[in-house]
N, C-alpha and C. Protein backbone atom coordinates (compact mmCIF):
# COMPACT_ATOMS: atom_id res chain seq x y z
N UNK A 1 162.59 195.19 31.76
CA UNK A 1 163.79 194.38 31.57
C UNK A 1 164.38 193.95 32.92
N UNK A 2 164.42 194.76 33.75
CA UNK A 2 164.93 194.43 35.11
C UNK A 2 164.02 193.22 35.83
N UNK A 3 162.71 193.47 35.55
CA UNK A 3 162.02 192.90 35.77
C UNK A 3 162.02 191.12 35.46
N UNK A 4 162.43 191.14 34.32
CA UNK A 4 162.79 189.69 33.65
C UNK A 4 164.13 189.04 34.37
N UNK A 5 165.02 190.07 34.76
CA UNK A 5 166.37 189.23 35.71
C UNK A 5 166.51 188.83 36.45
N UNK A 6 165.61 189.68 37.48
CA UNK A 6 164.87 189.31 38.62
C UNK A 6 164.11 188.21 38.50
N UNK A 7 163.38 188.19 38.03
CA UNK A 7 162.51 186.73 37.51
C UNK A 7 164.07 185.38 37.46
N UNK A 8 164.75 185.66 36.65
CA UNK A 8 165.75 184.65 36.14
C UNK A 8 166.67 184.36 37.15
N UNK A 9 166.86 185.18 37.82
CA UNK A 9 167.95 184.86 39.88
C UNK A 9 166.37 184.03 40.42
N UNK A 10 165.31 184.50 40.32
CA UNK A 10 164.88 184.12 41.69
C UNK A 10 164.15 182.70 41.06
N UNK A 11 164.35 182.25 39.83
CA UNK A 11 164.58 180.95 39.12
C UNK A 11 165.53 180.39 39.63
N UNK A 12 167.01 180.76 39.83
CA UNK A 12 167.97 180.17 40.04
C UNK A 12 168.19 179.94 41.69
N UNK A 13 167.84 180.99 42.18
CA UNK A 13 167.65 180.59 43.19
C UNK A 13 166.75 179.37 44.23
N UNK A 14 165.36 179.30 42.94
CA UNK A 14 164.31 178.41 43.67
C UNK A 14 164.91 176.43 43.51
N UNK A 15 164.04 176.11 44.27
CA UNK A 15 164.47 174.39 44.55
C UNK A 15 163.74 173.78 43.06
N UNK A 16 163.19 174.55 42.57
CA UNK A 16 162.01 173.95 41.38
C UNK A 16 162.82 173.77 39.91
N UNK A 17 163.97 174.87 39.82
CA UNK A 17 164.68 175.39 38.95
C UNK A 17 166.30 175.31 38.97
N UNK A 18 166.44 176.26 39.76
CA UNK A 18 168.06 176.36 40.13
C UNK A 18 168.41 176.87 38.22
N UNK A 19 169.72 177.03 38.35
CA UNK A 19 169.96 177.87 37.31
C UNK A 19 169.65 177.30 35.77
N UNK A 20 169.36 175.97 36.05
CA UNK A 20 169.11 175.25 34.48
C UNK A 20 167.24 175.68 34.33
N UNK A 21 166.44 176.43 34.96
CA UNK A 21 165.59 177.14 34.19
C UNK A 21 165.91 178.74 34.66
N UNK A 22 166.61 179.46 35.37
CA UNK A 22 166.97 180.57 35.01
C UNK A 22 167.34 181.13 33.55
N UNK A 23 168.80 180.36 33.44
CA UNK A 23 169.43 180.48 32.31
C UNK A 23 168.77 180.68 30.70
N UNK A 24 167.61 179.59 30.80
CA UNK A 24 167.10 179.47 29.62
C UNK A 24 165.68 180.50 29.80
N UNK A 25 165.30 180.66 30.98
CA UNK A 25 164.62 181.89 31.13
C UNK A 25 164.86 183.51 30.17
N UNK A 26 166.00 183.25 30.82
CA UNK A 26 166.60 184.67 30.50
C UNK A 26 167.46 184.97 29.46
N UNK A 27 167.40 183.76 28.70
CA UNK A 27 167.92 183.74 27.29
C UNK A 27 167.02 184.49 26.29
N UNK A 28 165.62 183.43 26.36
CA UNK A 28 164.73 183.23 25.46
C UNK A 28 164.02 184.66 25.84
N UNK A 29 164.26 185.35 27.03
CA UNK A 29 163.58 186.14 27.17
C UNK A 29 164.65 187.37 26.63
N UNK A 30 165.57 187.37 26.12
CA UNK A 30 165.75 188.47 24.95
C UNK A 30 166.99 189.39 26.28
N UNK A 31 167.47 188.62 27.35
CA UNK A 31 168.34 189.12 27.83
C UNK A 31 169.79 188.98 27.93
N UNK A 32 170.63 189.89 27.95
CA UNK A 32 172.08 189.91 27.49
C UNK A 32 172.56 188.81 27.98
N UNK A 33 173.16 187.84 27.06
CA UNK A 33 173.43 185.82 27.30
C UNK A 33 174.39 186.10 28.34
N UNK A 34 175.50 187.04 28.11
CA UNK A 34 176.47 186.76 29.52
C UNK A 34 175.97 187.36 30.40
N UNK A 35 175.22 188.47 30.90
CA UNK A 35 174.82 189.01 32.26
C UNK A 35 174.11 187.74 32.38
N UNK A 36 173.15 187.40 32.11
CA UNK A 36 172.09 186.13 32.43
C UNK A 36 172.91 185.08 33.37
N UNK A 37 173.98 184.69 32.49
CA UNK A 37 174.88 183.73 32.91
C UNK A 37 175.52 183.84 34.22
N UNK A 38 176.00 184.92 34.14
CA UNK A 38 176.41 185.46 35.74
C UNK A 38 175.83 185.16 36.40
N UNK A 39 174.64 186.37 36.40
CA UNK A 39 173.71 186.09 37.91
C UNK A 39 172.85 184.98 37.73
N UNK A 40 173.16 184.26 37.20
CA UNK A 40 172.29 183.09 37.44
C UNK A 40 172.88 181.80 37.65
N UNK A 41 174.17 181.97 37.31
CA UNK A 41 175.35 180.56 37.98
C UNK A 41 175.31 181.65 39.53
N UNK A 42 175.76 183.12 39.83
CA UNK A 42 176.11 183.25 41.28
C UNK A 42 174.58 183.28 41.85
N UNK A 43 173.52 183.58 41.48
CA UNK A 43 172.71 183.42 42.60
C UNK A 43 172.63 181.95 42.88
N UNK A 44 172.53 180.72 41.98
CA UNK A 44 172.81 179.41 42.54
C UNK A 44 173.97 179.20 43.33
N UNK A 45 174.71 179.40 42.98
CA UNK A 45 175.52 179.39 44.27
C UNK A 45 175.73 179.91 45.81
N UNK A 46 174.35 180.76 45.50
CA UNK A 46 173.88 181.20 47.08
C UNK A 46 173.19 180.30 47.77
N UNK A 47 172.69 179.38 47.01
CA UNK A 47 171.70 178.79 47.72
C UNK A 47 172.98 177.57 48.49
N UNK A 48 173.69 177.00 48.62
CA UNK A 48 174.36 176.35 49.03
C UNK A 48 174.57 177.24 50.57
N UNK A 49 175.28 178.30 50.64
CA UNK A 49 175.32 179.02 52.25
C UNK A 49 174.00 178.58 52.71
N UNK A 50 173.09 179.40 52.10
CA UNK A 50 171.40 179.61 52.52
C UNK A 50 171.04 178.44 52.77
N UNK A 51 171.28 177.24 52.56
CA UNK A 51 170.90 175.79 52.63
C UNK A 51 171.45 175.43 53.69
N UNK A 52 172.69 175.63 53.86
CA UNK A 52 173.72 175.26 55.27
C UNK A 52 172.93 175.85 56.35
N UNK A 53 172.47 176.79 56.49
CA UNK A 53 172.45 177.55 57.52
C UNK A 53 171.19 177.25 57.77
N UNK A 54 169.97 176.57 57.18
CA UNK A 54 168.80 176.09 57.63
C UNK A 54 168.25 174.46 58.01
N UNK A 55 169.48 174.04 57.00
CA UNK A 55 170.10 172.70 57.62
C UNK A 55 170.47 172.89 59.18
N UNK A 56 171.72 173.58 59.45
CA UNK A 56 172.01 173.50 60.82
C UNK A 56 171.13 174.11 61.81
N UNK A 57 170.67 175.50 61.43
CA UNK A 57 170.04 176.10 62.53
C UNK A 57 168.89 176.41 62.75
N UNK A 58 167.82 176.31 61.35
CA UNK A 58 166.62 176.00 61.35
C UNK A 58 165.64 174.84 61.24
N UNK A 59 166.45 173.11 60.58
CA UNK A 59 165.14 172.31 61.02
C UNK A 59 165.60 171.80 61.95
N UNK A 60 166.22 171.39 62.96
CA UNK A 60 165.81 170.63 64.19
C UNK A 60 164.66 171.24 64.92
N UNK A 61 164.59 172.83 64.38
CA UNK A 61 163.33 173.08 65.47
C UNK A 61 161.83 172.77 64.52
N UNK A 62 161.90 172.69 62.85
CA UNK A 62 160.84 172.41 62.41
C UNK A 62 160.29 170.39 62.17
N UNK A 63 161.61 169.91 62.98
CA UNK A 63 161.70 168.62 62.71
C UNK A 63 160.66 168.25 63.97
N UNK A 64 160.59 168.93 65.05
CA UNK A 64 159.11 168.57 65.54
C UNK A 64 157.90 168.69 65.17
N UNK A 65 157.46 168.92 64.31
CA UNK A 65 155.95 169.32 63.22
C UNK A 65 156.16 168.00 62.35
N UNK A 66 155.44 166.88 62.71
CA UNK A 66 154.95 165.69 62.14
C UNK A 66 154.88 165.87 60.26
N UNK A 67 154.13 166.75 59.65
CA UNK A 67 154.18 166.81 58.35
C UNK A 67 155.63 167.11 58.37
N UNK A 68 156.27 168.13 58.73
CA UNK A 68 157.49 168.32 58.25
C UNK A 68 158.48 167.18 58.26
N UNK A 69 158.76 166.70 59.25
CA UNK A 69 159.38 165.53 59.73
C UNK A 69 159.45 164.59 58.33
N UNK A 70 158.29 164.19 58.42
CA UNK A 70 157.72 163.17 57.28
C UNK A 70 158.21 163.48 56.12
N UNK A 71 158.27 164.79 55.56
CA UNK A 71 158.87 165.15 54.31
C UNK A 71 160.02 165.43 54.00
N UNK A 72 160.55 165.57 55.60
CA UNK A 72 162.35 165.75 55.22
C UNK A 72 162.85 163.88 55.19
N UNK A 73 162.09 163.61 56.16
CA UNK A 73 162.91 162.01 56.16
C UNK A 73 162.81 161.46 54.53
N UNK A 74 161.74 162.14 53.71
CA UNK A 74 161.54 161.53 52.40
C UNK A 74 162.76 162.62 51.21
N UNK A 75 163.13 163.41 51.16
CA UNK A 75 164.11 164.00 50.90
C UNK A 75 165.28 163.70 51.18
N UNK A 76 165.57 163.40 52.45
CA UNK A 76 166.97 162.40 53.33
C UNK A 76 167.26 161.51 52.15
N UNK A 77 165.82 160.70 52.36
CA UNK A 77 166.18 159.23 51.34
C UNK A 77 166.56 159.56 50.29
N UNK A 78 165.62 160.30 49.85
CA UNK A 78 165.86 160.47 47.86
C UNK A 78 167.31 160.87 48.34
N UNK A 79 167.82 161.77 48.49
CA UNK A 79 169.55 162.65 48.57
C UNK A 79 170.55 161.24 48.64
N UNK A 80 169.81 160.42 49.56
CA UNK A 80 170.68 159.39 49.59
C UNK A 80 170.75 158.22 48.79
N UNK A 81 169.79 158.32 48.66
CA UNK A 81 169.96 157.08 47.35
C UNK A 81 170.29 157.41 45.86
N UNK A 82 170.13 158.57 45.82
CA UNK A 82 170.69 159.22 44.49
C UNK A 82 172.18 159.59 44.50
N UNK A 83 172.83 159.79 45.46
CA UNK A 83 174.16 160.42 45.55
C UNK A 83 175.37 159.64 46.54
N UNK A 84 174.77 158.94 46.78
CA UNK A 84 175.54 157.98 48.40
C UNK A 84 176.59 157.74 47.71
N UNK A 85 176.27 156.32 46.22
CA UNK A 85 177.50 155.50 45.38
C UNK A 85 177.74 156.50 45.20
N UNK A 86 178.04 157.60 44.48
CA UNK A 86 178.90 158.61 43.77
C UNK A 86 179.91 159.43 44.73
N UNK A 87 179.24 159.43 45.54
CA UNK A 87 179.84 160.52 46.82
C UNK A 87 180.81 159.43 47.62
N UNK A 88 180.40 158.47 48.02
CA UNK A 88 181.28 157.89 48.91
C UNK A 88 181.95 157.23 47.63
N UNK A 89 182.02 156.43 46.63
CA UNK A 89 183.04 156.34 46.08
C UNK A 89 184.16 156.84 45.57
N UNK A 90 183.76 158.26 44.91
CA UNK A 90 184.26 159.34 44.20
C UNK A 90 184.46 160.44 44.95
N UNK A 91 184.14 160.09 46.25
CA UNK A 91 183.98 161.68 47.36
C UNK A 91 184.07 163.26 46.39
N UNK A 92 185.05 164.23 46.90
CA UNK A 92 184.97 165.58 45.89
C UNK A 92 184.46 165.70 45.01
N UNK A 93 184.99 164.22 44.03
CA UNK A 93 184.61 164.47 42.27
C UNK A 93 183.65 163.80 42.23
N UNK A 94 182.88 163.00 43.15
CA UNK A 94 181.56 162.30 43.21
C UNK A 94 180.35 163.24 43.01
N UNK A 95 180.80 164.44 44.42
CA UNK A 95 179.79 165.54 44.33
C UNK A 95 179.63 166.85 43.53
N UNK A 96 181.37 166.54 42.44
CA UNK A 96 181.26 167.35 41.42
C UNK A 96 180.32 167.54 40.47
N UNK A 97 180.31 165.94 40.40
CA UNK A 97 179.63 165.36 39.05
C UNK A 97 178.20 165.02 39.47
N UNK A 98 177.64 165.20 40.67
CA UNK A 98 176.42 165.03 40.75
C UNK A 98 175.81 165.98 40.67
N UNK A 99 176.38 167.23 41.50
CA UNK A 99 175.48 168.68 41.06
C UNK A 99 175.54 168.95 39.85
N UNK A 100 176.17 168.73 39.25
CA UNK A 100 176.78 169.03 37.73
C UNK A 100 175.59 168.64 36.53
N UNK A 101 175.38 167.26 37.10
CA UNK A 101 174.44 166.81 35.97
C UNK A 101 173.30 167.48 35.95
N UNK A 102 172.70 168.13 34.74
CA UNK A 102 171.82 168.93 34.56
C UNK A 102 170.38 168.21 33.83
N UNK A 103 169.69 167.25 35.28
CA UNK A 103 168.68 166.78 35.45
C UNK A 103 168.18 166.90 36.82
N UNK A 104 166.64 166.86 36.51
CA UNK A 104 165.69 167.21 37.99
C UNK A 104 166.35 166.09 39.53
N UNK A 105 166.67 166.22 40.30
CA UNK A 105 166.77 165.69 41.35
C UNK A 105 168.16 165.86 41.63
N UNK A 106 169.11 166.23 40.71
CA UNK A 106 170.60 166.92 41.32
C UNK A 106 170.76 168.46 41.02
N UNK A 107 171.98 168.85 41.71
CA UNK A 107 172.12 170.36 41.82
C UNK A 107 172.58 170.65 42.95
N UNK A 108 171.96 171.72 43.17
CA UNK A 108 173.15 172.16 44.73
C UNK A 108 172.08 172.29 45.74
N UNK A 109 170.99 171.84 45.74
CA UNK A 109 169.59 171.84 46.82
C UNK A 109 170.27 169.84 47.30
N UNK A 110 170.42 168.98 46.26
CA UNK A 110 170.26 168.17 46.57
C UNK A 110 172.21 167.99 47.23
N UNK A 111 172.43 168.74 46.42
CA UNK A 111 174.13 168.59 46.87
C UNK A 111 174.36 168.70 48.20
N UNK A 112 173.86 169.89 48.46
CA UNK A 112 173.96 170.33 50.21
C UNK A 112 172.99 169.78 50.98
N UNK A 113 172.30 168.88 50.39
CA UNK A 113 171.58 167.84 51.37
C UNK A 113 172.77 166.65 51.69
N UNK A 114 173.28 166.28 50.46
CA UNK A 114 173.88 165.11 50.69
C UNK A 114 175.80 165.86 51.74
N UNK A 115 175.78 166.98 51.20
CA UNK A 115 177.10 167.17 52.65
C UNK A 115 176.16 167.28 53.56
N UNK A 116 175.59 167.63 54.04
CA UNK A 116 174.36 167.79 55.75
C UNK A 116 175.01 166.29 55.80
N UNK A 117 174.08 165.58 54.98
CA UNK A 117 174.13 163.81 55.43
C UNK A 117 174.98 162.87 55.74
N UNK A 118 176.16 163.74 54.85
CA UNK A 118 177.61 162.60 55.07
C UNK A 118 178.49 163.33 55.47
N UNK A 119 178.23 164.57 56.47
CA UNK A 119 178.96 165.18 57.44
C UNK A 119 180.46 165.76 56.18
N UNK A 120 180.08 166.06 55.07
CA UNK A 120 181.35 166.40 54.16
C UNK A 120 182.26 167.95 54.56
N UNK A 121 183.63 168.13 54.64
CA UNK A 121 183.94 169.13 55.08
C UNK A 121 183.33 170.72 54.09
N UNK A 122 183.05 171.29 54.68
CA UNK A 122 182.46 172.61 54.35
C UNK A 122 182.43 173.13 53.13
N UNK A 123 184.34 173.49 53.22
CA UNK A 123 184.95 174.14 52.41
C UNK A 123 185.06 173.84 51.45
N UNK A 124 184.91 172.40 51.22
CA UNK A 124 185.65 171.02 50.10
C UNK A 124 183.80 171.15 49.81
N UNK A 125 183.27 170.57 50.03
CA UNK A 125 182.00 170.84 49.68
C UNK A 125 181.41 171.97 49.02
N UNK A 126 181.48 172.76 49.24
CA UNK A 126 181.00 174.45 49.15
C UNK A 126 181.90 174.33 47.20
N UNK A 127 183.03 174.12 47.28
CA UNK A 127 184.11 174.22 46.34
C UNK A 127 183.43 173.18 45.08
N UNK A 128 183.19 171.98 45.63
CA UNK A 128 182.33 171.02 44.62
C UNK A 128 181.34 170.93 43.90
N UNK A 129 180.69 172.06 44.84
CA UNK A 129 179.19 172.49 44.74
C UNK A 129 179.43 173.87 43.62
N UNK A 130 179.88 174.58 43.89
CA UNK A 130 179.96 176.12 42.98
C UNK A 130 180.87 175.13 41.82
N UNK A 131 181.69 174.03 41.27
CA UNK A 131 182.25 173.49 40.20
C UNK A 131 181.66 173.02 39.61
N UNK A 132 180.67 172.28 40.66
CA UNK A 132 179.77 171.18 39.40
C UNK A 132 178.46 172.72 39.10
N UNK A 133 178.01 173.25 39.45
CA UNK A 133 176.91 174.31 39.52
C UNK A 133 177.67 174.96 37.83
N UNK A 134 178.68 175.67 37.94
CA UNK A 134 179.37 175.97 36.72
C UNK A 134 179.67 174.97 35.75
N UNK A 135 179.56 174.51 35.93
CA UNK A 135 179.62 173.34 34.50
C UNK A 135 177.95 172.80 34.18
N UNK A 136 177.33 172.79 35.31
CA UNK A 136 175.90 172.68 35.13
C UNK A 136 175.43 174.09 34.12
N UNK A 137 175.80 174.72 34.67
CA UNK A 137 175.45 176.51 34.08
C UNK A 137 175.87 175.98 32.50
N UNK A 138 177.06 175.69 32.80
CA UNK A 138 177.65 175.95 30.99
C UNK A 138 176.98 175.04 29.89
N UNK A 139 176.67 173.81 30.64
CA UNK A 139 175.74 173.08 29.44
C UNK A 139 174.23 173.64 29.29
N UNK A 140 173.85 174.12 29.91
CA UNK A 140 172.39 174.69 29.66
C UNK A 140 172.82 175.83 29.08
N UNK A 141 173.72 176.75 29.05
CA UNK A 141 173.78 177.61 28.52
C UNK A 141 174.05 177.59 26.87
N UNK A 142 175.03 176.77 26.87
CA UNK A 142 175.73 176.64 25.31
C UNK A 142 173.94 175.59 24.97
N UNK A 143 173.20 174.36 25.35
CA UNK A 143 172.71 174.04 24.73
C UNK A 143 171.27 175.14 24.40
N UNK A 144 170.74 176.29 25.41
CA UNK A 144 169.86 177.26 25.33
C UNK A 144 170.56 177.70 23.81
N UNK A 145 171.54 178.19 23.99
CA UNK A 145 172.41 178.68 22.60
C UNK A 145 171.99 178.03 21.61
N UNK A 146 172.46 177.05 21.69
CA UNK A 146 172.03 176.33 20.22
C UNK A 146 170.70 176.61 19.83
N UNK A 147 169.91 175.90 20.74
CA UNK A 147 168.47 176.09 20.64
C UNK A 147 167.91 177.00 19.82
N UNK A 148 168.23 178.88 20.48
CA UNK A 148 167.75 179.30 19.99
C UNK A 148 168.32 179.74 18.96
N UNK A 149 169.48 179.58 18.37
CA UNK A 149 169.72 179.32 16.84
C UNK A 149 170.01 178.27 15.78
N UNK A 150 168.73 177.26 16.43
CA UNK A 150 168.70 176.61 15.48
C UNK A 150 169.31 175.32 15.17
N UNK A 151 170.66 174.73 16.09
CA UNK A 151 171.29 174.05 15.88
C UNK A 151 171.09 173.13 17.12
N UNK A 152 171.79 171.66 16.70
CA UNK A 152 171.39 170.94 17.61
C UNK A 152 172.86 170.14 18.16
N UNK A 153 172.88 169.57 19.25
CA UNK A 153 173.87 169.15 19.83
C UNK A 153 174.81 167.94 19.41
């Protein structure tokens, strides 16, 4: 059993997943719906520090390695062309509602790409990011719910 939670954080934690396949991980897998929920909205919300801190202090030194280079400048783009209108129009509640939406290419991997990019203050960021992440959490959760009893949205 421990074994399966672990599995469901380090879902939430990964860039592949983040907590909208934790959650439903660790539903279907027969584990207690609110512990699940917990650690799997707070370990996503780790990844936002953990993201900052390799943003600032780990790629400029991997931004000299040609493959790497190449694949962040292609990540740059996507972050930016997916989130630019929302963010600079809507600033805070732009990046509320972008991590929030609980589809592949937003979340808080792409969130804390787009503060790196548009220099957004920290704190105000960090705050947008763990809001929209919890409301991301809550629709996968209530719709996992349904799911597995049966009902539909």
């Amino acid at each position: 059993m421990i074994t399966e939670y672990i599995i469901a954080i380090l879902w939430s934690l990964s860039p592949f997943g983040e907590a909208k396949v934790g959650i439903p991980y660790g539903m279907y897998n027969g584990l207690n719906i609110y512990v699940v929920f917990v650690l799997c909205f707070s370990a996503n919300v780790l990844v936002f520090p953990m993201m900052l801190f390799f943003l600032h202090k780990i790629n400029h030194y991997l931004l000299k390695w040609r493959v790497y280079k190449k694949g962040a400048i292609f990540v740059a783009r996507k972050a930016k062309t997916g989130s630019a209108d929302k963010i600079k129009k809507y600033g805070f509640w732009g990046l509320i509602f972008f991590v929030m939406l609980p589809v592949p290419g937003t979340g808080v991997y792409a969130g804390t790409i787009a503060t790196y990019l548009f220099k957004i203050e920290k704190k105000k960021a960090f705050l947008a990011n763990t809001i929209g992440i919890f409301f991301s959490s809550v629709i996968i959760w209530v719709a996992t719910y349904l799911a597995m009893h049966g009902m539909s949205l």
